[in-house]
PDB file of N, CA and C in Angstrom:
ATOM      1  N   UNK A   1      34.264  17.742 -12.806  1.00  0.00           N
ATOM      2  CA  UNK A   1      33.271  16.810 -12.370  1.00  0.00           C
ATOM      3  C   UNK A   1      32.699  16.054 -13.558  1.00  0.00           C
ATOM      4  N   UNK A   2      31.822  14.923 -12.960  1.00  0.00           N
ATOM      5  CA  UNK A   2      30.906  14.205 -14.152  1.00  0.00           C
ATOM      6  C   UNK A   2      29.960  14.879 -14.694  1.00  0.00           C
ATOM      7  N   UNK A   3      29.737  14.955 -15.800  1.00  0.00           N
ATOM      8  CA  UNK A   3      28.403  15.617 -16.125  1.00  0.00           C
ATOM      9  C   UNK A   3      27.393  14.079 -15.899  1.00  0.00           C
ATOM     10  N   UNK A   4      26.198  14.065 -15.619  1.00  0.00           N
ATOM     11  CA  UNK A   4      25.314  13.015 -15.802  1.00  0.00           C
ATOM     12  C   UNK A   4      23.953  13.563 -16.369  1.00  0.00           C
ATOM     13  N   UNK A   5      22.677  12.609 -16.260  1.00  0.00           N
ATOM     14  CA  UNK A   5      21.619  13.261 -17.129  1.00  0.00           C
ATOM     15  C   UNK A   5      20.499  13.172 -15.902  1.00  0.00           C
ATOM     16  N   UNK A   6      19.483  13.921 -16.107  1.00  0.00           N
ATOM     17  CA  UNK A   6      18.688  13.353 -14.635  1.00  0.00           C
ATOM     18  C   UNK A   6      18.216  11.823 -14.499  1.00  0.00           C
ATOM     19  N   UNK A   7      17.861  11.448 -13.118  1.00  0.00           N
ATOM     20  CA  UNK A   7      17.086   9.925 -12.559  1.00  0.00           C
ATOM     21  C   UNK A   7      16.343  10.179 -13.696  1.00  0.00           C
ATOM     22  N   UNK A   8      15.645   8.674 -13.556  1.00  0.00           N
ATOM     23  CA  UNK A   8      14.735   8.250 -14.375  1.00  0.00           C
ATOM     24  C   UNK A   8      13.168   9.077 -13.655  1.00  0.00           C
ATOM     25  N   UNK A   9      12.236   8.949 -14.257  1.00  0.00           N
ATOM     26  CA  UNK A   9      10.516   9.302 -13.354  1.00  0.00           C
ATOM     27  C   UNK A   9      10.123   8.885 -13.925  1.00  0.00           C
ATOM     28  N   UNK A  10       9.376   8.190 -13.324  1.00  0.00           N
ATOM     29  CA  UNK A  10       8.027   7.129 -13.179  1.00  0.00           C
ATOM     30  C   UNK A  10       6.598   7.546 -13.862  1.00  0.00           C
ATOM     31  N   UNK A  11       6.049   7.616 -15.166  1.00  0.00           N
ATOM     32  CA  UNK A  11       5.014   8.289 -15.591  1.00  0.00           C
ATOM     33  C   UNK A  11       3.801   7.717 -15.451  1.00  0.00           C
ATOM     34  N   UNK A  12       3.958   5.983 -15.685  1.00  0.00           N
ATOM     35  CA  UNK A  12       2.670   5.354 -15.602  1.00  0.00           C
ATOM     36  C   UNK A  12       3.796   4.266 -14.726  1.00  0.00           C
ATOM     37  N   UNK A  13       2.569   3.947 -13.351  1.00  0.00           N
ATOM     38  CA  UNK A  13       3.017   3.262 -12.172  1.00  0.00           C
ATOM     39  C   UNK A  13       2.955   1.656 -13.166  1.00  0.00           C
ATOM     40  N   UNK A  14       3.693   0.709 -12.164  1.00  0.00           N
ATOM     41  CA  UNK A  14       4.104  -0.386 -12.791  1.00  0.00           C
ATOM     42  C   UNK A  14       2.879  -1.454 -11.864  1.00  0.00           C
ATOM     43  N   UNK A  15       2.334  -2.442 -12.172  1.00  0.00           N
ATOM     44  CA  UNK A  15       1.511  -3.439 -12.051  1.00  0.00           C
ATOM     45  C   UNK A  15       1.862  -4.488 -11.745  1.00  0.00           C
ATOM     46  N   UNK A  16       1.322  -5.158 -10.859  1.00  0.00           N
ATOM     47  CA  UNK A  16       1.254  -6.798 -10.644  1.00  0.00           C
ATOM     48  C   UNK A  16       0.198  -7.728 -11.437  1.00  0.00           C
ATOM     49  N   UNK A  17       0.592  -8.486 -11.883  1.00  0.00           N
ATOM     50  CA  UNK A  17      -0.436  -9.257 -12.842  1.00  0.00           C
ATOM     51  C   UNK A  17       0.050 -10.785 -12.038  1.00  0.00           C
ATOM     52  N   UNK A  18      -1.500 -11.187 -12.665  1.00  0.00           N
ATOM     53  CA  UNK A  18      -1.434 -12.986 -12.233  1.00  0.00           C
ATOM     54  C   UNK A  18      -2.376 -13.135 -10.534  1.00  0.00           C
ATOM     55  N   UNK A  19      -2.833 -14.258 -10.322  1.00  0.00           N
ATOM     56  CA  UNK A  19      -3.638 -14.505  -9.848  1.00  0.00           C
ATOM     57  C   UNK A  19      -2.915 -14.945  -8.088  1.00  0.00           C
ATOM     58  N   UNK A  20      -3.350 -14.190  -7.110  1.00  0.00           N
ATOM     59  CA  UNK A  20      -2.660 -14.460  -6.007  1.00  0.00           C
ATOM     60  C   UNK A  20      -3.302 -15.637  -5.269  1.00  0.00           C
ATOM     61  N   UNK A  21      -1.916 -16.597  -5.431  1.00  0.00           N
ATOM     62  CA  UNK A  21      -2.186 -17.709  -4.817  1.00  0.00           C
ATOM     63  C   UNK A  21      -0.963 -18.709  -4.341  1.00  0.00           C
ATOM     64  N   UNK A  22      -1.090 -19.455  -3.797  1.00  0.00           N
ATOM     65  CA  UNK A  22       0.307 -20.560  -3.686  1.00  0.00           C
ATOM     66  C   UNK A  22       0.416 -21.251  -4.897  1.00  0.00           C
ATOM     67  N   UNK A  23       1.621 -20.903  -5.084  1.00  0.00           N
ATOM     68  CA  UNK A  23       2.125 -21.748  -7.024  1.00  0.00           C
ATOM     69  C   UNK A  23       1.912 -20.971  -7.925  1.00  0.00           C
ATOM     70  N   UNK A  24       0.990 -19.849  -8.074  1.00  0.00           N
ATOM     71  CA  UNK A  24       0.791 -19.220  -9.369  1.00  0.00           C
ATOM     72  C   UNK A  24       2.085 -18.138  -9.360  1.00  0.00           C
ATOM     73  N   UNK A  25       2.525 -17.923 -10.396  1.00  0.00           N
ATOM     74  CA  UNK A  25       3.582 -16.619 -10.283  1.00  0.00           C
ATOM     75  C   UNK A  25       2.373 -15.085 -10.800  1.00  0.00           C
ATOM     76  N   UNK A  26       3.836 -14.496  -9.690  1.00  0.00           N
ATOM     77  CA  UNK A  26       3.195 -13.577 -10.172  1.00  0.00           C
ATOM     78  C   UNK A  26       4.108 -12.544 -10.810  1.00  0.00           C
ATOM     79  N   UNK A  27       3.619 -10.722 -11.747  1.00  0.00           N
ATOM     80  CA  UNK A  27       4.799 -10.830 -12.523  1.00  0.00           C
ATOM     81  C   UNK A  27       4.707  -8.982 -11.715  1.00  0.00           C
ATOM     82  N   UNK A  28       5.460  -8.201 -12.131  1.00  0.00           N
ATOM     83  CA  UNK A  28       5.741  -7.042 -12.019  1.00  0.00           C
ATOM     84  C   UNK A  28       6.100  -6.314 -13.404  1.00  0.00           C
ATOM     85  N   UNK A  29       5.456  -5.421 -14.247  1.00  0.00           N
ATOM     86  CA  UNK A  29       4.819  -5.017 -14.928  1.00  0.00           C
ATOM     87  C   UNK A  29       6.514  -3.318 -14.853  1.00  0.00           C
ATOM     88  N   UNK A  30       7.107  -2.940 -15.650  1.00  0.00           N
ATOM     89  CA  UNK A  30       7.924  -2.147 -15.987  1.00  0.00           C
ATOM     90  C   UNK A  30       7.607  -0.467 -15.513  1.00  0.00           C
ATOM     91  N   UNK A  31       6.220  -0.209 -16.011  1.00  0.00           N
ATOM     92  CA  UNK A  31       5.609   1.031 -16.154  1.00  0.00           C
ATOM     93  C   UNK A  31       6.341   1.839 -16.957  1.00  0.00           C
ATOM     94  N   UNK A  32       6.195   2.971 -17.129  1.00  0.00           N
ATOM     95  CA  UNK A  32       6.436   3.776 -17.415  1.00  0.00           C
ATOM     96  C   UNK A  32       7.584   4.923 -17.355  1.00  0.00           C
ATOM     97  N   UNK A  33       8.857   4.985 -17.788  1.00  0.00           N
ATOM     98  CA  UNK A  33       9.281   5.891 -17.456  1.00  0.00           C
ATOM     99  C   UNK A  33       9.991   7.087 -18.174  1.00  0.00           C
ATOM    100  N   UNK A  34      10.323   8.288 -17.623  1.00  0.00           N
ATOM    101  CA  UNK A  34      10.846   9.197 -19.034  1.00  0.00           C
ATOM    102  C   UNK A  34      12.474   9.460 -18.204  1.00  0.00           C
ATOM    103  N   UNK A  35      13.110  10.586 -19.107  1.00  0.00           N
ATOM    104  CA  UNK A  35      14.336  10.873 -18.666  1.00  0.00           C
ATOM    105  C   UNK A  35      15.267   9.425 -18.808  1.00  0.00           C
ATOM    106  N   UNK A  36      15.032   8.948 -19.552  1.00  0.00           N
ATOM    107  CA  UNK A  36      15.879   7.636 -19.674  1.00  0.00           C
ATOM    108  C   UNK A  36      17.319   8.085 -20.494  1.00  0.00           C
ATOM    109  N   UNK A  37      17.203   9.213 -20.993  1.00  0.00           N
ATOM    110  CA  UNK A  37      18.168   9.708 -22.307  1.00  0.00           C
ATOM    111  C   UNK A  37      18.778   9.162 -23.190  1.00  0.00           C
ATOM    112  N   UNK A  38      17.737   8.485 -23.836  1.00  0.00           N
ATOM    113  CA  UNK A  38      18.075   7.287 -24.973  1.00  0.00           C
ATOM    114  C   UNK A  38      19.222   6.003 -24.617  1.00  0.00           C
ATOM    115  N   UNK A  39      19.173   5.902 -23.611  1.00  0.00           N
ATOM    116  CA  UNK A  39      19.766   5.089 -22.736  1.00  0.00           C
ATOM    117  C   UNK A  39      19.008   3.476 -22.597  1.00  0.00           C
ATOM    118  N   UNK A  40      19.571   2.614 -22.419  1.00  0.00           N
ATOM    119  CA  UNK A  40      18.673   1.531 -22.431  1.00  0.00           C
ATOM    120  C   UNK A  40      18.467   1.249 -20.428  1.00  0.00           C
ATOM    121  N   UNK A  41      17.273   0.704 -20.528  1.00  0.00           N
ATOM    122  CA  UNK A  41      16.948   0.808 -18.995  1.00  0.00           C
ATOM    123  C   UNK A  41      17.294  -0.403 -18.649  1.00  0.00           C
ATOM    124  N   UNK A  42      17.684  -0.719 -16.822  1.00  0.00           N
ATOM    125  CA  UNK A  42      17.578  -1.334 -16.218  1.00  0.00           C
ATOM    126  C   UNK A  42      16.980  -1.292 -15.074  1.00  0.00           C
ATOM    127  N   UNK A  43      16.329  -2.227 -14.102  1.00  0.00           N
ATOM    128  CA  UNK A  43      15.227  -2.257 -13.723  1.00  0.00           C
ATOM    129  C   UNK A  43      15.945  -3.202 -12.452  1.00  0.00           C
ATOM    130  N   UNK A  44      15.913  -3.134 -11.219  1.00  0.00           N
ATOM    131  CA  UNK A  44      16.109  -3.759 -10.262  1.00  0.00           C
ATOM    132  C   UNK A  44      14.242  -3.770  -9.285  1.00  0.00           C
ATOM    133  N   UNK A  45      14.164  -4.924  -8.700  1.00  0.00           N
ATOM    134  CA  UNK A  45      12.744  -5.550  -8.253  1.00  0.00           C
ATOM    135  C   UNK A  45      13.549  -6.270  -6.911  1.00  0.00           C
ATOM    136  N   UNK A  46      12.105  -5.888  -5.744  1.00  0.00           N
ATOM    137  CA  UNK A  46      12.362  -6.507  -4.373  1.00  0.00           C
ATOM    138  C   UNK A  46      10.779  -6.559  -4.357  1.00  0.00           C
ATOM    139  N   UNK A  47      10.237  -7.985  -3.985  1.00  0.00           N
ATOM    140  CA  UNK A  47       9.265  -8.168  -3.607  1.00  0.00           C
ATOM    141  C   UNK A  47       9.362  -7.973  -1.979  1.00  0.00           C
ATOM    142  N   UNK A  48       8.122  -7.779  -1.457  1.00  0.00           N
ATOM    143  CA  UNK A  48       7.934  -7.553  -0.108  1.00  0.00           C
ATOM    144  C   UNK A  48       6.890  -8.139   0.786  1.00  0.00           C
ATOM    145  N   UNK A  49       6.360  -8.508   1.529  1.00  0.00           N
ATOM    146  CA  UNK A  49       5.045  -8.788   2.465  1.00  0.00           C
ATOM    147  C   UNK A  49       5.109  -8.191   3.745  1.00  0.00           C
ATOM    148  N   UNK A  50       3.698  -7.816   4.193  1.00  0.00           N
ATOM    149  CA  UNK A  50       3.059  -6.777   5.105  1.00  0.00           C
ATOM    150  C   UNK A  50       1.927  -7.535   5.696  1.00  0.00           C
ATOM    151  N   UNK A  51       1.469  -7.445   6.689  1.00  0.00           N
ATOM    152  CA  UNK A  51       0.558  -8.101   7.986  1.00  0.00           C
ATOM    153  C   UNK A  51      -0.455  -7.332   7.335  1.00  0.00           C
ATOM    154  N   UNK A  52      -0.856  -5.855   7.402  1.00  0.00           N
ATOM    155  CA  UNK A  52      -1.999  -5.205   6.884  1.00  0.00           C
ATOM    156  C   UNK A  52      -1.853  -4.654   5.492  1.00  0.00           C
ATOM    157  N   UNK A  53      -0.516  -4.584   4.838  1.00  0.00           N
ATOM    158  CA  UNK A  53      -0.614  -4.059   3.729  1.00  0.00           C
ATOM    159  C   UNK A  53      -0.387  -2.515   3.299  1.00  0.00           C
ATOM    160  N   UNK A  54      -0.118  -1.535   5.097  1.00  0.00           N
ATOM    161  CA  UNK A  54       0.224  -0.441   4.728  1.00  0.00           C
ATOM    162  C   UNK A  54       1.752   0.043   5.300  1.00  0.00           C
ATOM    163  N   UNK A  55       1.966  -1.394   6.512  1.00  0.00           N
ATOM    164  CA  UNK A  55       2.977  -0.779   7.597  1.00  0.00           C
ATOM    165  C   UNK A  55       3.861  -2.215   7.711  1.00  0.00           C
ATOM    166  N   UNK A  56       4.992  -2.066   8.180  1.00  0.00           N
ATOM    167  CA  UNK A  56       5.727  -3.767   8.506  1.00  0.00           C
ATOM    168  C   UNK A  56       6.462  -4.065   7.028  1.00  0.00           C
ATOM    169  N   UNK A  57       6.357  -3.528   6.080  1.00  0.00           N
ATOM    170  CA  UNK A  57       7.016  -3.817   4.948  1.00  0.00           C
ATOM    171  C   UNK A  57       8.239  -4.650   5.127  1.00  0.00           C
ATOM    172  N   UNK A  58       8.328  -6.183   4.858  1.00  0.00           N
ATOM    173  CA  UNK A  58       9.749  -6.811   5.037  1.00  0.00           C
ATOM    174  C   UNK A  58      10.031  -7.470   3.728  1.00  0.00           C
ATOM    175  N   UNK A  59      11.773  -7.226   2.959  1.00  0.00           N
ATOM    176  CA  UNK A  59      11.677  -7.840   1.854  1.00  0.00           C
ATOM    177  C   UNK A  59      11.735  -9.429   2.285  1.00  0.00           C
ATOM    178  N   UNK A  60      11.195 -10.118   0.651  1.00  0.00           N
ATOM    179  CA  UNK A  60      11.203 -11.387   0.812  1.00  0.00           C
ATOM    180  C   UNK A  60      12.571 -11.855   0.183  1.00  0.00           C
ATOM    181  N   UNK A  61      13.567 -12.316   1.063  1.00  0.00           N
ATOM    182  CA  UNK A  61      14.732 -12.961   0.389  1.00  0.00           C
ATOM    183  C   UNK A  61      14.664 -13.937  -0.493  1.00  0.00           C
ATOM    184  N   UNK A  62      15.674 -13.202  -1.568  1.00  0.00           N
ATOM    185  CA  UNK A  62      15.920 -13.743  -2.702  1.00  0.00           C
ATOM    186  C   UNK A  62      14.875 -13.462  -4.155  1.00  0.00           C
ATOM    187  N   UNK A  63      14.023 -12.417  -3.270  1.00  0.00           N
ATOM    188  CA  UNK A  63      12.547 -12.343  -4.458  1.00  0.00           C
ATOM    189  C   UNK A  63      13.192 -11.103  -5.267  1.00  0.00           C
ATOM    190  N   UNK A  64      14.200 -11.121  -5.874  1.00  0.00           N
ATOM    191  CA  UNK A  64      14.445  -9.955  -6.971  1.00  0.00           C
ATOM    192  C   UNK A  64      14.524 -10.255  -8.576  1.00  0.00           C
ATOM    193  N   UNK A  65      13.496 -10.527  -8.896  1.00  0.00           N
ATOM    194  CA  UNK A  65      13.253 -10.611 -10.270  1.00  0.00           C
ATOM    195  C   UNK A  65      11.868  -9.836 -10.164  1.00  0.00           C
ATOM    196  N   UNK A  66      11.428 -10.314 -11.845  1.00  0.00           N
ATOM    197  CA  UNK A  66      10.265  -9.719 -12.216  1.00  0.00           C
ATOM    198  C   UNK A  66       9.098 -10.331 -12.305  1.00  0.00           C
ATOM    199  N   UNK A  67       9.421 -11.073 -11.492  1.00  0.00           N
ATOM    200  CA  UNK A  67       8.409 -12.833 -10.825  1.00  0.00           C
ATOM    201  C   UNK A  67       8.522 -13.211  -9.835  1.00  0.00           C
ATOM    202  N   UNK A  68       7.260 -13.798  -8.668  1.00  0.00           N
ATOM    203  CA  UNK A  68       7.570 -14.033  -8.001  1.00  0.00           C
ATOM    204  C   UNK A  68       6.117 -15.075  -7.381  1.00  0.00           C
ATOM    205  N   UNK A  69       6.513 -16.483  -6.958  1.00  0.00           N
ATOM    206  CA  UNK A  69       5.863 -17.483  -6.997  1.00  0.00           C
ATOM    207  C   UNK A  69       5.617 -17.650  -5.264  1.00  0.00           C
ATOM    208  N   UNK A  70       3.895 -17.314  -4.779  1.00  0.00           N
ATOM    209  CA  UNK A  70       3.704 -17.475  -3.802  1.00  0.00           C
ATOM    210  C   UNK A  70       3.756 -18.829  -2.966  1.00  0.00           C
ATOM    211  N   UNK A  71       4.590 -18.896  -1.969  1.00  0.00           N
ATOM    212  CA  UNK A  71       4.373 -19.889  -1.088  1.00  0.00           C
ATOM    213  C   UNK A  71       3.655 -20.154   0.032  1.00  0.00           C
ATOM    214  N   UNK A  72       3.255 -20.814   0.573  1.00  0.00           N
ATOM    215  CA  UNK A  72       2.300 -21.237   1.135  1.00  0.00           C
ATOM    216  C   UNK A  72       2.948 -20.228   2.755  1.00  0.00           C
ATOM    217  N   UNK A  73       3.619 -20.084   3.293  1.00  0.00           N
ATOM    218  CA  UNK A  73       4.338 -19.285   4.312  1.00  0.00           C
ATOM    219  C   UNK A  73       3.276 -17.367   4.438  1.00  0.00           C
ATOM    220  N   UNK A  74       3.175 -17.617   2.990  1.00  0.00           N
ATOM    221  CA  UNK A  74       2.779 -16.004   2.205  1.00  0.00           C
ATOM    222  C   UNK A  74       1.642 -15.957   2.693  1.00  0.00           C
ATOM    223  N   UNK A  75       0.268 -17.316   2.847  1.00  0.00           N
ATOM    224  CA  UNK A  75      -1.255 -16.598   3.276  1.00  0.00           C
ATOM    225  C   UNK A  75      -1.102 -15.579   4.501  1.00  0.00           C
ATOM    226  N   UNK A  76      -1.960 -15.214   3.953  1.00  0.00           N
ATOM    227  CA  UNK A  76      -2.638 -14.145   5.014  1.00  0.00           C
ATOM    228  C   UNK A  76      -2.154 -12.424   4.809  1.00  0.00           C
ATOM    229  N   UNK A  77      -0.564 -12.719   3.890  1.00  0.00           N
ATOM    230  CA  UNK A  77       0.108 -11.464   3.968  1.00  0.00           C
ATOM    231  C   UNK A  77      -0.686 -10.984   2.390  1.00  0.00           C
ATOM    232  N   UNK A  78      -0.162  -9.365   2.417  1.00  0.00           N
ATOM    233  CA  UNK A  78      -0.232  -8.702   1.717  1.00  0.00           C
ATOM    234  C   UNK A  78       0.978  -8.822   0.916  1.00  0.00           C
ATOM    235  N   UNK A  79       0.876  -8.617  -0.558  1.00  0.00           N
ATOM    236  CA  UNK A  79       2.072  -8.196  -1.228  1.00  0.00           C
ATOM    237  C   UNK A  79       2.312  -6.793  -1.855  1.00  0.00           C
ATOM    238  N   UNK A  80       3.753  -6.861  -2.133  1.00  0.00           N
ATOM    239  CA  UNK A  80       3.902  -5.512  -2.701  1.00  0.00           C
ATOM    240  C   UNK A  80       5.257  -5.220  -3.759  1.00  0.00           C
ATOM    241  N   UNK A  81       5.331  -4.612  -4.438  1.00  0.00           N
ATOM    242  CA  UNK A  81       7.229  -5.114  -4.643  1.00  0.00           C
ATOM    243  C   UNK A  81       7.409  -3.293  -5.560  1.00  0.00           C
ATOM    244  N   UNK A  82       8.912  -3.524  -5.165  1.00  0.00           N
ATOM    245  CA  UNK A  82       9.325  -1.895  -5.205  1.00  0.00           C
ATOM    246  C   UNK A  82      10.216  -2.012  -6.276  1.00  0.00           C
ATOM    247  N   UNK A  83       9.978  -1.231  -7.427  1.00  0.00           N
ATOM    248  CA  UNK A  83      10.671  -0.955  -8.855  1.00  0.00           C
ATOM    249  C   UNK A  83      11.895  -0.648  -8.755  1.00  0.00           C
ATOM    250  N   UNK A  84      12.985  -0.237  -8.993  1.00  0.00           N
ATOM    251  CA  UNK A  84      13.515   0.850  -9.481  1.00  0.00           C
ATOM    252  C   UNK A  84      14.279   0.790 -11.056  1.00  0.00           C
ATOM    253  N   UNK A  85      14.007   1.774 -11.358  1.00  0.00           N
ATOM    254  CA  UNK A  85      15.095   1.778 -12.941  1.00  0.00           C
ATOM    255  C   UNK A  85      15.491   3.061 -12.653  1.00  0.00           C
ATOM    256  N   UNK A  86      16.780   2.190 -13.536  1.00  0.00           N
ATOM    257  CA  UNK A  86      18.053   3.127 -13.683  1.00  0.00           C
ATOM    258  C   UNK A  86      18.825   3.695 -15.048  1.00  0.00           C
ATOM    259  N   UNK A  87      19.405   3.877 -15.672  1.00  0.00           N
ATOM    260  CA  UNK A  87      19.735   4.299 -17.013  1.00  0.00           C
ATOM    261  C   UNK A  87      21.106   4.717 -16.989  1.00  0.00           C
ATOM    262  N   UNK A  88      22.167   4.440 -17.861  1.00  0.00           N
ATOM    263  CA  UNK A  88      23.506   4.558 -17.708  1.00  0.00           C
ATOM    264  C   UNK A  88      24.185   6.041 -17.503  1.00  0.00           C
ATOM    265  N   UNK A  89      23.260   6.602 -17.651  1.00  0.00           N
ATOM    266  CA  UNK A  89      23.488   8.248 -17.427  1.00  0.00           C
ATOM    267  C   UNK A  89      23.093   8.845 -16.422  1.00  0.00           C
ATOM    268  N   UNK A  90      22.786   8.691 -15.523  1.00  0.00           N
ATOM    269  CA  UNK A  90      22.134   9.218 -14.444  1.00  0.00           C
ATOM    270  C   UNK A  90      22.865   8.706 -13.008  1.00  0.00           C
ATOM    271  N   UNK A  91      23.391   9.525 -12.108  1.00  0.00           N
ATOM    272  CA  UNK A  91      24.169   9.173 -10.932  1.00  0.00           C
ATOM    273  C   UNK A  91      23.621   8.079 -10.291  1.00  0.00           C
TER     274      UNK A  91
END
């Protein structure tokens, strides 16, 4: 079999910065993570919007970067966007 090294974990949660509005971007923030095993990280991003902000989670197509510029479609919703990193050693 492969040997691999463990997933990455999340130590300090990752942040949204920038001012929520139509036109302003906004950014998604890396956080923290260990178990990387001197590995260089990569980082995949899905922004999302929610009616209340806890339930309905739908991604927003095409929003996978580490930015993401509200459109006017967006008032009223909540945002949210889901990290993941990965590291060349780890299944």
């Amino acid at each position: 079999g492969t040997i691999t090294e463990p997933a990455p974990v999340n130590t300090v949660l990752q942040a949204i910065t920038g001012t929520v509005r139509v036109g302003q971007t906004l950014k998604c923030g890396e956080g923290t993570w260990d178990n990387m095993g001197g590995h260089a990280a990569s980082f995949t991003f899905q922004w999302r919007l929610s009616d209340d902000g806890s339930t309905g989670w739908t991604d927003i197509a095409g929003a996978t970067n580490s930015t993401y510029v509200p459109v006017t479609g967006d008032i009223g919703q909540f945002f949210d966007v889901v990290l993941t990193a990965h590291n060349t050693g780890s299944a």
